[in-house]
N, C-alpha and C. Protein backbone atom coordinates (compact mmCIF):
# COMPACT_ATOMS: atom_id res chain seq x y z
N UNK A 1 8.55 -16.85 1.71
CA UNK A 1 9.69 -16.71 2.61
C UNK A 1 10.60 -17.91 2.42
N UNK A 2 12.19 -17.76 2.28
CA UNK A 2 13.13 -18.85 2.03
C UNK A 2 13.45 -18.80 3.29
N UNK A 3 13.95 -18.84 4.53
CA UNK A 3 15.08 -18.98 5.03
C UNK A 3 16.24 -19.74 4.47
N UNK A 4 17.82 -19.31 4.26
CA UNK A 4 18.78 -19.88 3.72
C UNK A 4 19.34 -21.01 4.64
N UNK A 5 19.20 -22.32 4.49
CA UNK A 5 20.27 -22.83 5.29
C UNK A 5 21.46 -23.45 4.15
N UNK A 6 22.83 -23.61 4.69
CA UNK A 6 23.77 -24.39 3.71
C UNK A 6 23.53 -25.34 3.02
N UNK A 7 22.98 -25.73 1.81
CA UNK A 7 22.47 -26.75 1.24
C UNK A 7 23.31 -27.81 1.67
N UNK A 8 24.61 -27.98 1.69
CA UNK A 8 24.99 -29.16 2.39
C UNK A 8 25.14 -29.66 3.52
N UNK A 9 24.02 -29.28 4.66
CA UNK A 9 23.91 -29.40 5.79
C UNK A 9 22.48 -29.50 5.61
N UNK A 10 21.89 -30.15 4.96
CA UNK A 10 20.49 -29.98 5.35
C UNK A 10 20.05 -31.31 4.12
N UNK A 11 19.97 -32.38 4.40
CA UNK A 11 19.55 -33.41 3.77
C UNK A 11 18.14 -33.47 3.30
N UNK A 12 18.13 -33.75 2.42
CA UNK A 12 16.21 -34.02 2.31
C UNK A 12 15.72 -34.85 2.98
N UNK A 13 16.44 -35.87 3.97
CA UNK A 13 15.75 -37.08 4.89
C UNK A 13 15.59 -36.01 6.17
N UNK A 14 16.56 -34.64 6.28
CA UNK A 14 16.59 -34.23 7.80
C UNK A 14 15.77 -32.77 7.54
N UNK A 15 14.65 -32.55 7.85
CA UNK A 15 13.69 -31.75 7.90
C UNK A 15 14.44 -30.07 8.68
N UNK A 16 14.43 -29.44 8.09
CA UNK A 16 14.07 -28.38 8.46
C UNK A 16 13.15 -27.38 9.45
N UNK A 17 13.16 -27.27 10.20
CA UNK A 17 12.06 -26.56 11.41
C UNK A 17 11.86 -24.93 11.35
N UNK A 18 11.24 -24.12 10.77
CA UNK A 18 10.97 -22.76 10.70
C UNK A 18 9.97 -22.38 11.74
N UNK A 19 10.28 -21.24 12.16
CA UNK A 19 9.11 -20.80 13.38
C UNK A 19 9.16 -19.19 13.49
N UNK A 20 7.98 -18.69 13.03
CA UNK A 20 7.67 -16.99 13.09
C UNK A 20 7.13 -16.32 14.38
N UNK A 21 7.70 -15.28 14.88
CA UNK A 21 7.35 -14.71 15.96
C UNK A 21 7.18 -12.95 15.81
N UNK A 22 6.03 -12.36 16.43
CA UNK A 22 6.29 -10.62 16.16
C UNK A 22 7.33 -10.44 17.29
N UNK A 23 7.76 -10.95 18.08
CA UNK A 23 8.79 -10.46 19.22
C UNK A 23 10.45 -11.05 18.93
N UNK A 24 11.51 -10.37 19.11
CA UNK A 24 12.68 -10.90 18.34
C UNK A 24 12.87 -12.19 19.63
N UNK A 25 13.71 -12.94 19.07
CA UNK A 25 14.53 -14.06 19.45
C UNK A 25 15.08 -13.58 20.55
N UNK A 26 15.50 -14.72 21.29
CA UNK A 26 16.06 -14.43 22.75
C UNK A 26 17.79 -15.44 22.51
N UNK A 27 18.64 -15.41 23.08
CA UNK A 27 19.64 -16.28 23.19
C UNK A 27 20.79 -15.78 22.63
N UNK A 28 22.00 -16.98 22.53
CA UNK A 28 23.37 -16.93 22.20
C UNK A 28 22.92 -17.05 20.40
N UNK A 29 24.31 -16.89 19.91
CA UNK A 29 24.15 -17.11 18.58
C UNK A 29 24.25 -18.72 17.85
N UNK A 30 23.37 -19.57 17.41
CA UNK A 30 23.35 -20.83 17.18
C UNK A 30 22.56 -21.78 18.07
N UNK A 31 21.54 -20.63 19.54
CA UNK A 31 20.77 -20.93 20.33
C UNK A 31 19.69 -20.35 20.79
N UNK A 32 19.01 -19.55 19.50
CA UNK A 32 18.13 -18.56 19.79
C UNK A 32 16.67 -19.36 19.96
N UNK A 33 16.12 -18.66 21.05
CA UNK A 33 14.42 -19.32 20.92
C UNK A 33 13.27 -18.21 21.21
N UNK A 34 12.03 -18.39 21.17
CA UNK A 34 11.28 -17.55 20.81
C UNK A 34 10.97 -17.75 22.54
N UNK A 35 11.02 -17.03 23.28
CA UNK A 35 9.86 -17.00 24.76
C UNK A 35 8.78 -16.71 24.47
N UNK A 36 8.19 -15.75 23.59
CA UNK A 36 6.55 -15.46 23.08
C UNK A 36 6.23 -16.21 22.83
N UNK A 37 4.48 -16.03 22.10
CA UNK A 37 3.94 -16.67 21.17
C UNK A 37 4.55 -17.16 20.02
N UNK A 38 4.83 -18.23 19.21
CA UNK A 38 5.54 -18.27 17.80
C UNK A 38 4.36 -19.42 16.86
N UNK A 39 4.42 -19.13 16.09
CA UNK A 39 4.04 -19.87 15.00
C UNK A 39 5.02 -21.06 14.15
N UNK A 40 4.70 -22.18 13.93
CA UNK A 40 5.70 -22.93 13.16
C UNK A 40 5.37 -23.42 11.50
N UNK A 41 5.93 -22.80 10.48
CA UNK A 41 5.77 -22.94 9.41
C UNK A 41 5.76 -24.41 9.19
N UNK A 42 5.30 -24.29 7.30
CA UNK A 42 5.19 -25.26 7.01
C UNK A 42 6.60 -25.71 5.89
N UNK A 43 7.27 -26.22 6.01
CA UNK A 43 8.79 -26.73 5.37
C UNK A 43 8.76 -27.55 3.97
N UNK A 44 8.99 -27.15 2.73
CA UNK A 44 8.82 -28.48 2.00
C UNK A 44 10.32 -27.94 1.35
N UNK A 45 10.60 -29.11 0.68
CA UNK A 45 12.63 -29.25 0.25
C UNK A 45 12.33 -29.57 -1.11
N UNK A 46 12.84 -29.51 -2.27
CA UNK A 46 13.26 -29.85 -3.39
C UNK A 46 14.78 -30.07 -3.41
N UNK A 47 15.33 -31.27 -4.16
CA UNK A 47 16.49 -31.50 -4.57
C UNK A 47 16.73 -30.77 -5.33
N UNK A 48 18.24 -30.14 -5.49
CA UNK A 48 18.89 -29.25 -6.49
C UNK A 48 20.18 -30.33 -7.08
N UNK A 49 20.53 -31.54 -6.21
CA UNK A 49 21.47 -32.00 -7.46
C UNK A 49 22.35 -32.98 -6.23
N UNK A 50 22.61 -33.81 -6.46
CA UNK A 50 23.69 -34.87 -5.33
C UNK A 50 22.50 -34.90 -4.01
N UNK A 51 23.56 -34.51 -3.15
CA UNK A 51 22.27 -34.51 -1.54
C UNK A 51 22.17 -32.94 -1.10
N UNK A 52 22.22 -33.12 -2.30
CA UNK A 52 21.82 -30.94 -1.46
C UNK A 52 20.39 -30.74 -2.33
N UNK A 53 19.62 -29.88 -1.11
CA UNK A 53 18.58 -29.86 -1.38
C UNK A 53 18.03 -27.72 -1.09
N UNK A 54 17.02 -27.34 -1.40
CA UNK A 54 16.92 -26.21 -1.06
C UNK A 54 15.41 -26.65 -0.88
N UNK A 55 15.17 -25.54 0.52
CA UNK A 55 13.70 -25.33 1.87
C UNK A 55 13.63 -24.00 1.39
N UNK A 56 12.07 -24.59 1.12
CA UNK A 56 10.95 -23.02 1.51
C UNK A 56 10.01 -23.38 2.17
N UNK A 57 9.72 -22.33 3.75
CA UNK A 57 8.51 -21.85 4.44
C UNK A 57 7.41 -21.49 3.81
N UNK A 58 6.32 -21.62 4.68
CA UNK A 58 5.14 -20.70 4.02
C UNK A 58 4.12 -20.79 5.66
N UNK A 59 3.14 -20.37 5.17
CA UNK A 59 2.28 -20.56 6.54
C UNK A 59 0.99 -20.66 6.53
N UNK A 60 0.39 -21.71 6.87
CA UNK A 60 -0.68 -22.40 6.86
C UNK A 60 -2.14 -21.43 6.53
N UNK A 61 -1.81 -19.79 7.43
CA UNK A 61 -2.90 -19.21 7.64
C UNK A 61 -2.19 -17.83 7.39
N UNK A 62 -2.85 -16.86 6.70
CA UNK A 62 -2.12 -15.27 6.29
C UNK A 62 -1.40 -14.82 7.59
N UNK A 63 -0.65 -15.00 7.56
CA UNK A 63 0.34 -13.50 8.69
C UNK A 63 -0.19 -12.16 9.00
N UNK A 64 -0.08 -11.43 9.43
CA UNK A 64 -1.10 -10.24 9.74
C UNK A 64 -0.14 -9.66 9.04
N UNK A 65 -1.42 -8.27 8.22
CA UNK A 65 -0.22 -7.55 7.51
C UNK A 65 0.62 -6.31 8.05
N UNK A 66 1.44 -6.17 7.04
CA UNK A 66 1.77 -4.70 7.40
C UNK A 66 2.56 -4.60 9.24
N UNK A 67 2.96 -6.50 9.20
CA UNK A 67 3.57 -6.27 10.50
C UNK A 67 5.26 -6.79 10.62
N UNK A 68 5.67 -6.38 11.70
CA UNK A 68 7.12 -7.11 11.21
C UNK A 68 7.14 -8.10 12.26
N UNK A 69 7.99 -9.36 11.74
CA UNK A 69 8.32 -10.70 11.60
C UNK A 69 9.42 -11.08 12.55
N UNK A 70 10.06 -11.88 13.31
CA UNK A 70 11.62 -12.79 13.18
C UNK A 70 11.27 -13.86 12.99
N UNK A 71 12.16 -14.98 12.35
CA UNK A 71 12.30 -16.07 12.07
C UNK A 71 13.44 -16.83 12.35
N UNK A 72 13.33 -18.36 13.10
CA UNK A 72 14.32 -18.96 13.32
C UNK A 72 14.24 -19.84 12.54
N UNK A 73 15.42 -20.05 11.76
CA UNK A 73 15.37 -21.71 10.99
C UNK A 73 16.41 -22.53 11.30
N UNK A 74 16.03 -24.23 11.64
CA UNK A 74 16.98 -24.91 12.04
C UNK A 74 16.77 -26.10 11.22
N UNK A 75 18.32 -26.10 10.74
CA UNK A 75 18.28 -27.74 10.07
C UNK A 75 19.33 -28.76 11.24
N UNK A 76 18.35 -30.02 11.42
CA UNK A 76 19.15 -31.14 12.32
C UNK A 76 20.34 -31.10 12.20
N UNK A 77 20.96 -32.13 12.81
CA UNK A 77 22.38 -32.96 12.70
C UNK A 77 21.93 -33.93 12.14
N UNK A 78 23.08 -34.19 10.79
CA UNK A 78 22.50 -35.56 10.17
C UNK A 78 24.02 -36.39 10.12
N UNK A 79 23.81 -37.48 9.32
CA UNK A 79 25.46 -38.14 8.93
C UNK A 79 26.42 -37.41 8.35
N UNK A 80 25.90 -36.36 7.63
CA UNK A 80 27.21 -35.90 6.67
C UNK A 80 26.68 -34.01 6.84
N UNK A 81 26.03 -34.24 8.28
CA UNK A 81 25.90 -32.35 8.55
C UNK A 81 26.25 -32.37 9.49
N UNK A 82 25.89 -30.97 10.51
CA UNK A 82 25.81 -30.73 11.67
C UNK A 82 24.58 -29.36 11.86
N UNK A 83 24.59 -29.51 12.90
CA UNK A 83 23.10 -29.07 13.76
C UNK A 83 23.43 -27.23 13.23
N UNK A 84 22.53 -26.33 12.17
CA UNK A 84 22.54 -25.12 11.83
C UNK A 84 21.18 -24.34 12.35
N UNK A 85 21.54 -22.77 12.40
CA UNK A 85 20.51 -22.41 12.87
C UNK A 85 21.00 -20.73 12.44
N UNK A 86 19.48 -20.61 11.40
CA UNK A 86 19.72 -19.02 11.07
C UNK A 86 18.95 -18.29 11.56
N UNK A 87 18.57 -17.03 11.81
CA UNK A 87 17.78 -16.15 12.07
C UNK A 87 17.72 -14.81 11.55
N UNK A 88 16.77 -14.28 11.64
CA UNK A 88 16.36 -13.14 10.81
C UNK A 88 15.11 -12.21 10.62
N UNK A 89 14.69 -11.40 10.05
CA UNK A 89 13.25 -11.06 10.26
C UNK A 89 12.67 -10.19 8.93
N UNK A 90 11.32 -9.89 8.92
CA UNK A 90 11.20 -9.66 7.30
C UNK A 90 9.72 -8.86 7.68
N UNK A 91 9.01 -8.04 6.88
CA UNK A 91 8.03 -7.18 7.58
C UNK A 91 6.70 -7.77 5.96
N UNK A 92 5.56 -8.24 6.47
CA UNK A 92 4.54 -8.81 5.36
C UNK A 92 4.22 -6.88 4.77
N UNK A 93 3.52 -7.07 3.77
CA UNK A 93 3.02 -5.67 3.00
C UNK A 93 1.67 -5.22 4.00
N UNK A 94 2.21 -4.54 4.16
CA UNK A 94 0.87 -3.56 4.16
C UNK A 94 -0.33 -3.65 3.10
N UNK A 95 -1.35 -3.35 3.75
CA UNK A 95 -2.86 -2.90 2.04
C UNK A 95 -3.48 -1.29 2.78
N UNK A 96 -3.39 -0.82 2.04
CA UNK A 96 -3.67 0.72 2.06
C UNK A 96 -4.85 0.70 1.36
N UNK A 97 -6.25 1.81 1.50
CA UNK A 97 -7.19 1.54 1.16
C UNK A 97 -7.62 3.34 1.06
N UNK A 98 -7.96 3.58 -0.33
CA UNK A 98 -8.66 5.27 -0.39
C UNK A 98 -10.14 4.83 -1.17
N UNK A 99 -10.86 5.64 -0.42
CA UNK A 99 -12.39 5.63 -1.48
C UNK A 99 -12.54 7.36 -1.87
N UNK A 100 -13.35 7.15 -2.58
CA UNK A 100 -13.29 8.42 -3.73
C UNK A 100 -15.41 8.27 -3.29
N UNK A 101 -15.18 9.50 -2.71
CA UNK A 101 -16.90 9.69 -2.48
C UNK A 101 -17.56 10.84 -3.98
N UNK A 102 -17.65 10.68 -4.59
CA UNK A 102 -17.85 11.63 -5.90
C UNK A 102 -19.13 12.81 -5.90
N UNK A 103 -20.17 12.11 -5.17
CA UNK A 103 -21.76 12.95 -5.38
C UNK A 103 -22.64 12.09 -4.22
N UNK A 104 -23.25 12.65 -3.90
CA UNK A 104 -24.13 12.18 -2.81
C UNK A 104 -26.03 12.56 -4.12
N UNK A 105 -26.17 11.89 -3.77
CA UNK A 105 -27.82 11.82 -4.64
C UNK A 105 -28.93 12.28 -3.59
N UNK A 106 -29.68 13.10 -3.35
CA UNK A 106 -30.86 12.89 -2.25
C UNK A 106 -32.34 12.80 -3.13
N UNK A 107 -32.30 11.71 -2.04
CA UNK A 107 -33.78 11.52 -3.03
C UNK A 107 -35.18 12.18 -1.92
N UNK A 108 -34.71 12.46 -1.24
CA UNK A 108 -36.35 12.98 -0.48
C UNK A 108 -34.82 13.90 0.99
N UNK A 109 -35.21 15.52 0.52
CA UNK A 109 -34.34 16.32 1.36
C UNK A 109 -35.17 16.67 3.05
N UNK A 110 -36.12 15.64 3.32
CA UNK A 110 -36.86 15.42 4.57
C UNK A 110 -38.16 16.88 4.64
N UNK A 111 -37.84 18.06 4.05
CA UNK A 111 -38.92 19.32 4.46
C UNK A 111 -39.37 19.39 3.41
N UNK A 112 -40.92 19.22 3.70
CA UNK A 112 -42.06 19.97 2.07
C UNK A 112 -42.14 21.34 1.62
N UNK A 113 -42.02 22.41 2.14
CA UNK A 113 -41.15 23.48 1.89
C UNK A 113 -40.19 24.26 1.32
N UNK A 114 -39.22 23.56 1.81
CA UNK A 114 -37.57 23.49 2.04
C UNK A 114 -36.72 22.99 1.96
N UNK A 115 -35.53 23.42 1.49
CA UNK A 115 -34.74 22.31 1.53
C UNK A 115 -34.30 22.00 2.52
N UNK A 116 -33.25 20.84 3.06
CA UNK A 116 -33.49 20.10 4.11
C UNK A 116 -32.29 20.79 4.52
N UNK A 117 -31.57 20.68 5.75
CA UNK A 117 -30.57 20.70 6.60
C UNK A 117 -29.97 19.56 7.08
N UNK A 118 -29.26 19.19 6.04
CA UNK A 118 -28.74 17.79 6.31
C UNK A 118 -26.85 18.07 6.62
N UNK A 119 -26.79 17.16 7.28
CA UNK A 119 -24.91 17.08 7.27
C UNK A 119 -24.75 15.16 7.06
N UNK A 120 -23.57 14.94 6.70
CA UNK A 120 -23.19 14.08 5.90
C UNK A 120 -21.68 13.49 6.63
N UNK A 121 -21.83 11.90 6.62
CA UNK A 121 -20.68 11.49 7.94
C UNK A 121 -21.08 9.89 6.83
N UNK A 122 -19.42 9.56 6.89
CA UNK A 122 -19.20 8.26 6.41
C UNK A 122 -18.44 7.08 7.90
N UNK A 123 -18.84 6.18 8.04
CA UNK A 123 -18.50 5.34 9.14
C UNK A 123 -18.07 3.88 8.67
N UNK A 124 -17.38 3.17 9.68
CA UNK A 124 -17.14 1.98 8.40
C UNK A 124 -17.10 0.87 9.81
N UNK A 125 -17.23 -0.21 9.40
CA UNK A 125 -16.85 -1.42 9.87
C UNK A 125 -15.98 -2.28 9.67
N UNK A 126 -14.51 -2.65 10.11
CA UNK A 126 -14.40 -2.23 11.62
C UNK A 126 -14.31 -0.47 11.68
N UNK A 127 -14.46 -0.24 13.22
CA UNK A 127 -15.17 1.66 13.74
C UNK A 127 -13.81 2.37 13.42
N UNK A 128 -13.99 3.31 13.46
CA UNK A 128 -13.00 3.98 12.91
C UNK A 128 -11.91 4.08 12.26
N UNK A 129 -12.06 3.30 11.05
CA UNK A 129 -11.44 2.48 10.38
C UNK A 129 -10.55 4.04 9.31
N UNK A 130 -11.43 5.20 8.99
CA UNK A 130 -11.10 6.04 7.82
C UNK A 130 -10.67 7.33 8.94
N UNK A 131 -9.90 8.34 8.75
CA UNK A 131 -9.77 9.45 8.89
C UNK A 131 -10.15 10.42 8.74
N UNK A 132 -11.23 10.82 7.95
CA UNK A 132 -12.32 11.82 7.88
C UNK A 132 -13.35 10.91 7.56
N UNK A 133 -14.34 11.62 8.28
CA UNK A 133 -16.12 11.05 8.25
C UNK A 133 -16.71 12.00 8.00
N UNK A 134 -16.54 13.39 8.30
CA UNK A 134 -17.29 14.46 7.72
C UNK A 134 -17.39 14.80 6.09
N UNK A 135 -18.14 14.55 5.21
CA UNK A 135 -18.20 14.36 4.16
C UNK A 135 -18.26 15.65 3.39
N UNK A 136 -18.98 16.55 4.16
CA UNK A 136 -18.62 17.74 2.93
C UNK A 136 -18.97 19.09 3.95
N UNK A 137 -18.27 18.85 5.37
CA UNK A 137 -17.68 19.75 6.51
C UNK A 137 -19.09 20.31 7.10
N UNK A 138 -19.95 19.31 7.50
CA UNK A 138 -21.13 20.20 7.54
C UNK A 138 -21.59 19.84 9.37
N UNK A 139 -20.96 19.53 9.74
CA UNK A 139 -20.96 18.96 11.43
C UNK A 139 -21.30 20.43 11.71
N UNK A 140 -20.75 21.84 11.56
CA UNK A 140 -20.97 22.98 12.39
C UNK A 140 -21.77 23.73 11.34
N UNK A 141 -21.98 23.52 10.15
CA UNK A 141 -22.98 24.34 9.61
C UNK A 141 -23.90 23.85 8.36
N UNK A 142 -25.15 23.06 8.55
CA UNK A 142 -25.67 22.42 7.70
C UNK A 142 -25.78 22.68 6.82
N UNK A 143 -25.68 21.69 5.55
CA UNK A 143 -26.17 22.57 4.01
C UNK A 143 -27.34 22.20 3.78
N UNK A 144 -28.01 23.43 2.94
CA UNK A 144 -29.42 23.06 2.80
C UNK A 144 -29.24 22.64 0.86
N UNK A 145 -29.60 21.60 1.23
CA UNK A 145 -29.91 20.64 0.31
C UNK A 145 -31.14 20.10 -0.50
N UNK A 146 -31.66 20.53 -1.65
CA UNK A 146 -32.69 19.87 -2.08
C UNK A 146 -32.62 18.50 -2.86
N UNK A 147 -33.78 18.23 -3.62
CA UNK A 147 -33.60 16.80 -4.10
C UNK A 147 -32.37 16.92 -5.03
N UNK A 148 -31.58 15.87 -5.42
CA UNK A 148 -31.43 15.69 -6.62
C UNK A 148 -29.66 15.25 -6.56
N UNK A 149 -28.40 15.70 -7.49
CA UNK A 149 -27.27 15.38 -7.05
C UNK A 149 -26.37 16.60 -6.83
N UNK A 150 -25.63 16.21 -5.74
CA UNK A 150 -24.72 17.15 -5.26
C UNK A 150 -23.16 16.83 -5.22
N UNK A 151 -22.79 17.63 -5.54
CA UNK A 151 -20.92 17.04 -5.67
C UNK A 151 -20.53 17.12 -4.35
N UNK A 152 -19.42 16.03 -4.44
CA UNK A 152 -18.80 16.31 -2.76
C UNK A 152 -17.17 15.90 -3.40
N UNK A 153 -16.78 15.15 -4.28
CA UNK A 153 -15.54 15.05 -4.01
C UNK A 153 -14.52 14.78 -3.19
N UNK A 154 -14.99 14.00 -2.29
CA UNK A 154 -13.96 14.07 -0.82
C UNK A 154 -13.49 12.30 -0.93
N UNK A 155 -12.07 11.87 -0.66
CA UNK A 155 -11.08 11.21 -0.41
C UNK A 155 -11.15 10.66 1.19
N UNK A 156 -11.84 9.31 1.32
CA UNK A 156 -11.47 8.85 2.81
C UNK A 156 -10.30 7.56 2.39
N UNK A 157 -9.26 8.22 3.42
CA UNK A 157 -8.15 7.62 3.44
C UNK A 157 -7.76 6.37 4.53
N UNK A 158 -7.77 5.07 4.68
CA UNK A 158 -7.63 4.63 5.86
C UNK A 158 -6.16 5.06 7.08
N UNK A 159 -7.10 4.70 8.46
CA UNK A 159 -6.29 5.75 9.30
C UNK A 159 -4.98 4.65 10.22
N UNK A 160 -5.25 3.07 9.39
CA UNK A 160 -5.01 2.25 10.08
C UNK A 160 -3.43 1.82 9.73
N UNK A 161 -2.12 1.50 9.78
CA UNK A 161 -1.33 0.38 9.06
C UNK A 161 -1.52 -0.25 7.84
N UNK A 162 -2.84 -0.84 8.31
CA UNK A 162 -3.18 -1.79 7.45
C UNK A 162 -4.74 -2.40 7.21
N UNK A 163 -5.05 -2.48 6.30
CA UNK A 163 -6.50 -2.34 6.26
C UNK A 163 -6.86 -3.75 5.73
N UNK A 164 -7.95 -4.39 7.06
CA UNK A 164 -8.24 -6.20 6.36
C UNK A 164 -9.02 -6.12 5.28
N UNK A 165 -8.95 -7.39 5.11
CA UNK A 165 -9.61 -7.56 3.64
C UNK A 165 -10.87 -7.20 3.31
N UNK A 166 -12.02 -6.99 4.66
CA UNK A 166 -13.33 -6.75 4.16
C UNK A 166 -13.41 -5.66 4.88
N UNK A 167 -14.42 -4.79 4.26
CA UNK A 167 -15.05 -3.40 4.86
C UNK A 167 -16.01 -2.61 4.32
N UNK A 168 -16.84 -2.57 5.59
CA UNK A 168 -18.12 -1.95 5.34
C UNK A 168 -18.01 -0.54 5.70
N UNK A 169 -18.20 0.28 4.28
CA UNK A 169 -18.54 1.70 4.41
C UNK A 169 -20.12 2.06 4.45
N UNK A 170 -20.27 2.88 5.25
CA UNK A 170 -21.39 3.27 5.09
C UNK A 170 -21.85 5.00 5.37
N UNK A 171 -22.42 5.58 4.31
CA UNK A 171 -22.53 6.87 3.92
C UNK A 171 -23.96 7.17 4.56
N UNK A 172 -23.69 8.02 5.47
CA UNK A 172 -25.14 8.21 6.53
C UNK A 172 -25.65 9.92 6.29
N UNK A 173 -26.52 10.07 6.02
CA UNK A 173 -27.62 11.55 5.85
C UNK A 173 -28.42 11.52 6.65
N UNK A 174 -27.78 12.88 7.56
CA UNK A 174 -28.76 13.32 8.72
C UNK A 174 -29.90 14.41 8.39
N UNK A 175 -30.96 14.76 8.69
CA UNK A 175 -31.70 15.80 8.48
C UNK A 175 -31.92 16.81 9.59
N UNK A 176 -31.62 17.55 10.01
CA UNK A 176 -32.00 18.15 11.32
C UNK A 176 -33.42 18.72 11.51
N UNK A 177 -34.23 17.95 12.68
CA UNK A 177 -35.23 19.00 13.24
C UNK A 177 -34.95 19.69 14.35
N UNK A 178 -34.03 19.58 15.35
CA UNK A 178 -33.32 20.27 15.93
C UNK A 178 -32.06 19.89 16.35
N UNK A 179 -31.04 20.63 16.84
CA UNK A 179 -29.46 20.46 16.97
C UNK A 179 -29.44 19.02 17.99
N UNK A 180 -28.61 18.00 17.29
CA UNK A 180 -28.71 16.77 17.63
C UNK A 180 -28.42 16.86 19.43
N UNK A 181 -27.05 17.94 19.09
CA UNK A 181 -26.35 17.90 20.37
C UNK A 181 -26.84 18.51 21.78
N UNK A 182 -28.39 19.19 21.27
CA UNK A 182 -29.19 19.56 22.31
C UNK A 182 -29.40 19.17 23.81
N UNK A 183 -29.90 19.91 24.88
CA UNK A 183 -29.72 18.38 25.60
C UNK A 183 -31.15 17.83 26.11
N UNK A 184 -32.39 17.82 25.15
CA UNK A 184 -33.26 17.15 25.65
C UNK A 184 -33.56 16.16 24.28
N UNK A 185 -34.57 15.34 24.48
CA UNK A 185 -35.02 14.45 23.42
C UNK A 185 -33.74 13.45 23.25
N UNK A 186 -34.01 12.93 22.21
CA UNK A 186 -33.13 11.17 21.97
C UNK A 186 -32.00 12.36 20.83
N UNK A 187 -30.79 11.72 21.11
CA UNK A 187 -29.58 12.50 20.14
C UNK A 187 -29.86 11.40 18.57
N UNK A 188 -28.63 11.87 17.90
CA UNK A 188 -29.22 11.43 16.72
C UNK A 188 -29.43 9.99 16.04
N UNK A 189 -30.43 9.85 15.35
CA UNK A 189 -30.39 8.64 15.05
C UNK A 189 -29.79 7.64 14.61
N UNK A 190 -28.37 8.36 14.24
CA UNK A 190 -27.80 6.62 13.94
C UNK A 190 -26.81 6.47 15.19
N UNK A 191 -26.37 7.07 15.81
CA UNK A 191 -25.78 6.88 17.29
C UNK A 191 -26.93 5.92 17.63
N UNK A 192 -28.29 6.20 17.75
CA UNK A 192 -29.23 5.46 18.62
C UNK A 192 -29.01 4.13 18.42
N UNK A 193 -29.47 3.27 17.44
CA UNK A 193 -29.48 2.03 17.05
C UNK A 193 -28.56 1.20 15.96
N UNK A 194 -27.19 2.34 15.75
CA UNK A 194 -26.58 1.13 14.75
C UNK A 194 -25.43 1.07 15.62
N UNK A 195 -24.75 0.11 14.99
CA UNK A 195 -23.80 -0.96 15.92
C UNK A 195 -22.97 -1.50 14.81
N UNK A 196 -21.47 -1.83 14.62
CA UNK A 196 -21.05 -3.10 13.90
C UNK A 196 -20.99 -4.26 14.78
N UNK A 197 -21.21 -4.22 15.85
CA UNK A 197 -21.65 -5.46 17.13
C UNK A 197 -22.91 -5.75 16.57
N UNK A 198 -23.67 -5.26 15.91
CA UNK A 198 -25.05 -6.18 15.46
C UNK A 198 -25.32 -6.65 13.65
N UNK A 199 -24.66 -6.52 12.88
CA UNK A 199 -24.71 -6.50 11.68
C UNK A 199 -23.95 -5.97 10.80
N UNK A 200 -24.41 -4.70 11.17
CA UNK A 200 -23.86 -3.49 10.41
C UNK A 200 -24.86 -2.76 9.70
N UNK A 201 -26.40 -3.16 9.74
CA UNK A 201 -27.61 -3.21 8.61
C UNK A 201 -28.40 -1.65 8.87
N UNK A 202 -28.16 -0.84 8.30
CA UNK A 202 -28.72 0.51 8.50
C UNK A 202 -30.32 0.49 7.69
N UNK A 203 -31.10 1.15 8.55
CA UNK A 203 -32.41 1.45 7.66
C UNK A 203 -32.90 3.35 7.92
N UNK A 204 -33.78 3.40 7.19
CA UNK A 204 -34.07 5.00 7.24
C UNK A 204 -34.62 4.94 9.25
N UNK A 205 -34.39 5.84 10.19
CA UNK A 205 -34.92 5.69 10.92
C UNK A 205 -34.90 7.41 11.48
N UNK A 206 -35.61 7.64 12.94
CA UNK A 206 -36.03 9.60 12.95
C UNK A 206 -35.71 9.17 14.87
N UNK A 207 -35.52 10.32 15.35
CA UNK A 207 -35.84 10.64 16.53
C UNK A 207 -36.60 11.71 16.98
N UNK A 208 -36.41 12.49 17.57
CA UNK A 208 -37.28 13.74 18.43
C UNK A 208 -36.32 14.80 17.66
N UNK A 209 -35.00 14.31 17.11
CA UNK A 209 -34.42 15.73 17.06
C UNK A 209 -34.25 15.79 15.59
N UNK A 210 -33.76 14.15 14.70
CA UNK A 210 -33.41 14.25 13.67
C UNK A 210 -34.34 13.64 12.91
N UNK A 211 -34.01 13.04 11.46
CA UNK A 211 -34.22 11.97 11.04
C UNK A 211 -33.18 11.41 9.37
């Protein structure tokens, strides 16, 4: 981020003051101030030639993305300036995030028999981070599944602005011994005990209805 001030109003002895806010500026023109929260950049000047110099901002710690900005910049009053003040606003990038689920593998389809009745749900940390979790539409009608690999092909798209830098997906296989949504016994097992409030750390685990 530059903010422009008049290079000949802005000395390299007389510092520059930049300050970022998500809420616009308040005031007259040449007297704007932030009433919110604001942040104050960090200012460094290079000489370009005589006493004119050119300022660039930056900021100590990432900006949140994918959000929009105002900025006030003020250069002092010096001997051979006077007191300037620009404003303006600028929006950081967005990060957009798609995963490509290709095949699901089962290595043990839960029935000695049979194949299993499993349905298939992707979840992520932070919670509801993707727009589809149903992995290959099987919430209302299970597929019976034996060992081995199965195509799924399905696209989770994030549902957010903007997606932070770390994220935990996690691809969960239910087995049904009876309809989770029943209403007796413990519902299904990964509702029961997982959490991104505790880790995020999934292990094989069963209830009364699933496993």
């Amino acid at each position: 981020m530059s903010p422009r001030l008049s290079p000949e109003r802005a000395a390299g002895l007389l510092s520059p003051v930049v300050s970022v806010s998500t809420t616009a500026p308040e005031g007259a023109e040449g007297s704007h101030r932030f009433t919110g929260q604001s942040a104050r950049l960090v200012v460094q000047g290079t000489p370009t030639g005589g006493t004119l110099w050119r300022y660039s901002a930056a900021s100590n710690t990432p900006l949140a993305r994918g959000t929009r900005y105002w900025f006030i910049a003020e250069a002092p009053e010096g001997p051979n300036s006077r007191y300037n003040q620009v404003t303006g606003e600028f929006r950081t990038l967005a990060q957009r995030v798609t995963i490509t689920i290709s095949d699901i593998h089962i290595v043990s389809d839960g029935d000695a028999e049979s194949a299993g009745d499993l349905w298939f749900t992707a979840r992520s940390c932070p919670r509801l981070l993707f727009e589809q979790d149903d992995l290959v539409e099987s919430f209302s009608e299970r597929v019976q599944w034996s060992e081995g690999r199965h195509a799924v092909n399905r696209e989770l798209t994030i549902s957010e602005p903007s997606a932070p830098d770390r994220v935990r997906l996690l691809i969960v296989g239910i087995d049904d011994d009876y309809n989770p949504g029943s209403g007796y016994g413990s519902r299904d097992p990964f509702q029961v005990f997982f959490s991104c409030d505790t880790g995020g750390n999934l292990s094989p685990y069963k209830t009364a209805k699933a496993e």
